[in-house]
N, C-alpha and C. Protein backbone atom coordinates (compact mmCIF):
# COMPACT_ATOMS: atom_id res chain seq x y z
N UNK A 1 90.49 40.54 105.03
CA UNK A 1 89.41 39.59 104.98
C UNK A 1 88.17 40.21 105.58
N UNK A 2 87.11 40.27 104.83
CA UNK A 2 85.70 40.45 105.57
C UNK A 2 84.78 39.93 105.61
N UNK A 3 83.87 40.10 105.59
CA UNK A 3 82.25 39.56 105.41
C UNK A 3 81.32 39.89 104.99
N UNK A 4 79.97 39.80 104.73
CA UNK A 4 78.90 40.45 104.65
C UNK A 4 78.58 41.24 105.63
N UNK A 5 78.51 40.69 106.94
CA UNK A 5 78.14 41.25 108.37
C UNK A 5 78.76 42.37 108.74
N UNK A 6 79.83 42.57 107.78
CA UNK A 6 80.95 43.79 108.10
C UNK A 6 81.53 44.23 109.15
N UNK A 7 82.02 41.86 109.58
CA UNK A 7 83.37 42.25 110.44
C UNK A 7 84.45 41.91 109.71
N UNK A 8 85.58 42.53 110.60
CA UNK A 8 86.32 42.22 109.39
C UNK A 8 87.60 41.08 110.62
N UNK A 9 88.14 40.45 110.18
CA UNK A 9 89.54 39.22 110.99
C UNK A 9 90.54 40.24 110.39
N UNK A 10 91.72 40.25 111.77
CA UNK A 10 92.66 40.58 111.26
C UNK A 10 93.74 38.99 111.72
N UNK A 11 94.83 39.41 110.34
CA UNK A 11 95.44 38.31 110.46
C UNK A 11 96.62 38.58 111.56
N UNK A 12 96.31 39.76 112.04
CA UNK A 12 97.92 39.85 113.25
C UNK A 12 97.18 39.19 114.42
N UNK A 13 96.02 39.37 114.47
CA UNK A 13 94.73 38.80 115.19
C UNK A 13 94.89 37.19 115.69
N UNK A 14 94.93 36.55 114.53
CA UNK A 14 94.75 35.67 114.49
C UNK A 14 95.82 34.92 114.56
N UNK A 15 97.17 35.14 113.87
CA UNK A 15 98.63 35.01 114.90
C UNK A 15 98.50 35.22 116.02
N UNK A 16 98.09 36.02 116.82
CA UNK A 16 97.79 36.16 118.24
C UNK A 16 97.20 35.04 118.82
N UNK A 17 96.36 34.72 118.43
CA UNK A 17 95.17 33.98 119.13
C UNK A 17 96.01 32.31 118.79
N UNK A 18 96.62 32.46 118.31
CA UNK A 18 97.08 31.13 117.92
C UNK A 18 98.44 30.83 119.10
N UNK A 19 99.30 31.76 118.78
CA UNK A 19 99.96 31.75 119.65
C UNK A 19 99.62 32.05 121.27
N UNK A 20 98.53 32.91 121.74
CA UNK A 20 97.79 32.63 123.05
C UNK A 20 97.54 31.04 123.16
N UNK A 21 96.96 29.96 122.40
CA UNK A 21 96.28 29.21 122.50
C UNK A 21 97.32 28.47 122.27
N UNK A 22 98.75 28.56 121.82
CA UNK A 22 99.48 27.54 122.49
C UNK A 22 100.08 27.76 123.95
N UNK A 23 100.71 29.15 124.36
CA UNK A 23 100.51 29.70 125.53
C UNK A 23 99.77 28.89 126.07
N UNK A 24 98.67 29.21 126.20
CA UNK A 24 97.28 28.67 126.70
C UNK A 24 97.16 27.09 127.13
N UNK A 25 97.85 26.14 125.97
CA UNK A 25 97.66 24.88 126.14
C UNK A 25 98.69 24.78 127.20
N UNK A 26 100.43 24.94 126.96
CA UNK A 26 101.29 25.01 127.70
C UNK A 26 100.98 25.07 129.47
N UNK A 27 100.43 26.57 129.61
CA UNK A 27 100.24 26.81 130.82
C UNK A 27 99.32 25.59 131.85
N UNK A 28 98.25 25.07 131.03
CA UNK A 28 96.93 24.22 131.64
C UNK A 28 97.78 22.86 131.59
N UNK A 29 98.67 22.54 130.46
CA UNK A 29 99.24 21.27 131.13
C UNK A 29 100.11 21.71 132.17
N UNK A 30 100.87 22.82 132.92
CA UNK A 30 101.71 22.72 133.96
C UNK A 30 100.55 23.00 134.87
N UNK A 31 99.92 23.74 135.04
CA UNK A 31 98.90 24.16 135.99
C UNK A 31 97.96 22.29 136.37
N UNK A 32 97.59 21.57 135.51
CA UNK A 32 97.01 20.25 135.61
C UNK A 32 98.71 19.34 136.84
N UNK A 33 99.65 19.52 135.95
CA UNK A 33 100.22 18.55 136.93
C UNK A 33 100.62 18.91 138.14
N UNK A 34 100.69 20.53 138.66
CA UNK A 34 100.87 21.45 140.22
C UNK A 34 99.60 20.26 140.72
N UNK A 35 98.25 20.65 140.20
CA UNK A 35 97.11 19.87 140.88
C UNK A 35 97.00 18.22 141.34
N UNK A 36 97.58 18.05 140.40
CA UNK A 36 97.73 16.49 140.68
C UNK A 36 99.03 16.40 141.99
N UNK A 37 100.08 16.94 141.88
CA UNK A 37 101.30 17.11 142.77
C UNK A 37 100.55 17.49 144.01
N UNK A 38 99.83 17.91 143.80
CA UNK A 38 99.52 18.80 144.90
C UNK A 38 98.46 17.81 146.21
N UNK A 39 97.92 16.56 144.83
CA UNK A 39 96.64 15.93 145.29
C UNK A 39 97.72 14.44 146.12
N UNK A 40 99.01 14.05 145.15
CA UNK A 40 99.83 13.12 145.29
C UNK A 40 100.34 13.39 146.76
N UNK A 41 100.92 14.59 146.95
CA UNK A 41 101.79 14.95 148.13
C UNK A 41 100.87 14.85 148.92
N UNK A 42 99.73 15.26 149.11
CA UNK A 42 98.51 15.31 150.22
C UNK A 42 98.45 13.48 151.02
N UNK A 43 97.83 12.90 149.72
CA UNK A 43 97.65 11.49 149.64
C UNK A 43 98.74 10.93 150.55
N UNK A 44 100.22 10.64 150.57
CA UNK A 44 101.30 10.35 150.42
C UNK A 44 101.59 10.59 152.42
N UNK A 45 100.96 12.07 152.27
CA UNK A 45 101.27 12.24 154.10
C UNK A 45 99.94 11.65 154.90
N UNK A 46 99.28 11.23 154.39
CA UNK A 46 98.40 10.26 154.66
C UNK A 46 96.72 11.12 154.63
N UNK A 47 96.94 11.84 153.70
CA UNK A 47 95.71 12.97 153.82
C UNK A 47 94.75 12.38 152.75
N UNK A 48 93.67 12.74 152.55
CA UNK A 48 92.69 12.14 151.95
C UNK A 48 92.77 13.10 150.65
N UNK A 49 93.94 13.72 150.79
CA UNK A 49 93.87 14.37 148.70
C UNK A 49 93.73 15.71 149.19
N UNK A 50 93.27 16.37 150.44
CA UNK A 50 92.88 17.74 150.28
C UNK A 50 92.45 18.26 149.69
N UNK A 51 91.72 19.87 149.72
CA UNK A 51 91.23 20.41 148.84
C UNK A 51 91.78 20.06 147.14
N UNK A 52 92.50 19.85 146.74
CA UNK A 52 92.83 18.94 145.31
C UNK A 52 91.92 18.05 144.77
N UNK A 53 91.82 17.11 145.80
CA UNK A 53 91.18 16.04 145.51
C UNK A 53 89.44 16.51 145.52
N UNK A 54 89.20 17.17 146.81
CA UNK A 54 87.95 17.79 147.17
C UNK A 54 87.25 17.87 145.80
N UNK A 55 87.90 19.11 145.23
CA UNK A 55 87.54 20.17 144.24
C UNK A 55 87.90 19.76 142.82
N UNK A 56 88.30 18.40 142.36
CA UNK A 56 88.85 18.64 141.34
C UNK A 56 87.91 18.41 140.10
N UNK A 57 87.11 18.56 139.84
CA UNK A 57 86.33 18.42 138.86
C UNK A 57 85.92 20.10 138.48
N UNK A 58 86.04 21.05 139.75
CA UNK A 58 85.74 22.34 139.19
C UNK A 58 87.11 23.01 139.01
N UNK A 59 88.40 22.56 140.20
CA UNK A 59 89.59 22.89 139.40
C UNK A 59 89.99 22.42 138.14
N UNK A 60 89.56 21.44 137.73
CA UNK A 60 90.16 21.04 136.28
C UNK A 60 89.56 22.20 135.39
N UNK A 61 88.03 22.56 135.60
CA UNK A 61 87.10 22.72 134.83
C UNK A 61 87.84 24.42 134.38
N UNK A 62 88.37 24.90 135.66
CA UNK A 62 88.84 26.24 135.69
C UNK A 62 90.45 26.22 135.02
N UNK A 63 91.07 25.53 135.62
CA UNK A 63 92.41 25.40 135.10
C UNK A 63 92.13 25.03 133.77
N UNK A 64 91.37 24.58 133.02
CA UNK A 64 91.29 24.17 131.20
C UNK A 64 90.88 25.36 130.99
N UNK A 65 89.67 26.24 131.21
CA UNK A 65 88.99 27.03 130.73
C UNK A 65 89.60 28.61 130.72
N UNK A 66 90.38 28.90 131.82
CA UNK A 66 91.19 30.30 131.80
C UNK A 66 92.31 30.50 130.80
N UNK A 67 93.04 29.10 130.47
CA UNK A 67 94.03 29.79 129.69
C UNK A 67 93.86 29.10 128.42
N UNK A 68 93.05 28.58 128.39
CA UNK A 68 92.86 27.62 126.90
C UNK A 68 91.67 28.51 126.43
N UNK A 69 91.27 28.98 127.20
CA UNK A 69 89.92 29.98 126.23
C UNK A 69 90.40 31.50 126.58
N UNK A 70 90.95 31.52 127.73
CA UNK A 70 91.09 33.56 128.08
C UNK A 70 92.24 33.76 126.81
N UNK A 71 93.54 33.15 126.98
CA UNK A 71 95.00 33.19 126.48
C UNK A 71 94.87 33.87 124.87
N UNK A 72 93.75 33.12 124.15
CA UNK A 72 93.56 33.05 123.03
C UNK A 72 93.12 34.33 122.06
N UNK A 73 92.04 34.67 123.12
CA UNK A 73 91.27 35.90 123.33
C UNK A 73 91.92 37.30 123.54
N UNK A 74 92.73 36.90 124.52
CA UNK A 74 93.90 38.11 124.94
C UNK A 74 95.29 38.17 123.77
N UNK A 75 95.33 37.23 123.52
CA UNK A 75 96.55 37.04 122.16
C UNK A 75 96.02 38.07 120.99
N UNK A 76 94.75 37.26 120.33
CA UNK A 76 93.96 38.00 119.21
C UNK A 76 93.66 39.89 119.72
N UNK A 77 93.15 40.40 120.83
CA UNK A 77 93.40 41.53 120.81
C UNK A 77 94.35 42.12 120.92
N UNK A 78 95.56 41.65 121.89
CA UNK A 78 96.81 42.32 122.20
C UNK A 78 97.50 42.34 120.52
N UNK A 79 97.32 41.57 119.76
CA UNK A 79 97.93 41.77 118.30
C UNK A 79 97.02 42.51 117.82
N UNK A 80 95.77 42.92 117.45
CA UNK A 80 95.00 43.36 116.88
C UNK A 80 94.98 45.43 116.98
N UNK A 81 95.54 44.89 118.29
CA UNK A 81 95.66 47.04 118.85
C UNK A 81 97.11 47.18 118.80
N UNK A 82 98.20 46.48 118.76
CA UNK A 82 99.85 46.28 118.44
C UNK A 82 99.61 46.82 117.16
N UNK A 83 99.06 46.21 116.07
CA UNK A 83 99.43 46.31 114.81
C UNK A 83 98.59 47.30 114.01
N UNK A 84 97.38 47.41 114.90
CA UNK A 84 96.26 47.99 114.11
C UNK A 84 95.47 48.45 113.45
């Protein structure tokens, strides 16, 4: 497959990236519920959430964004130089 622009997709590529990006989803839902566990157990010993709770709008922001966008990225090249 190419383009005008004369890049070209590879499809081992793109198996990659697909499979990163379920990787990817997988990991951010276990990584989301450590955070929440993490915010529950705090709460529970009578703590105000701890850093969990503190931070969680930029931990979410990081925990979605590393493996739902890196995973995908790293899939598509690691197949792309495998097969090449």
């Amino acid at each position: 497959m190419g383009s005008d622009f004369g890049v070209t997709i590879s499809l081992a590529g793109l198996i990659g990236a697909a499979v990163g990006l379920y990787v990817g989803w997988l990991d951010w839902k276990i990584l989301k519920g450590l955070l929440q566990a993490a915010e529950t157990k705090n709460r529970q010993a009578g703590g105000d959430g701890g850093p969990a709770a503190r931070y969680k709008a930029l931990l979410g922001a990081v925990i979605f964004a590393v493996p739902v966008i890196g995973f995908p990225i790293v899939g598509y090249w690691a197949a792309s130089v495998l097969v090449g």
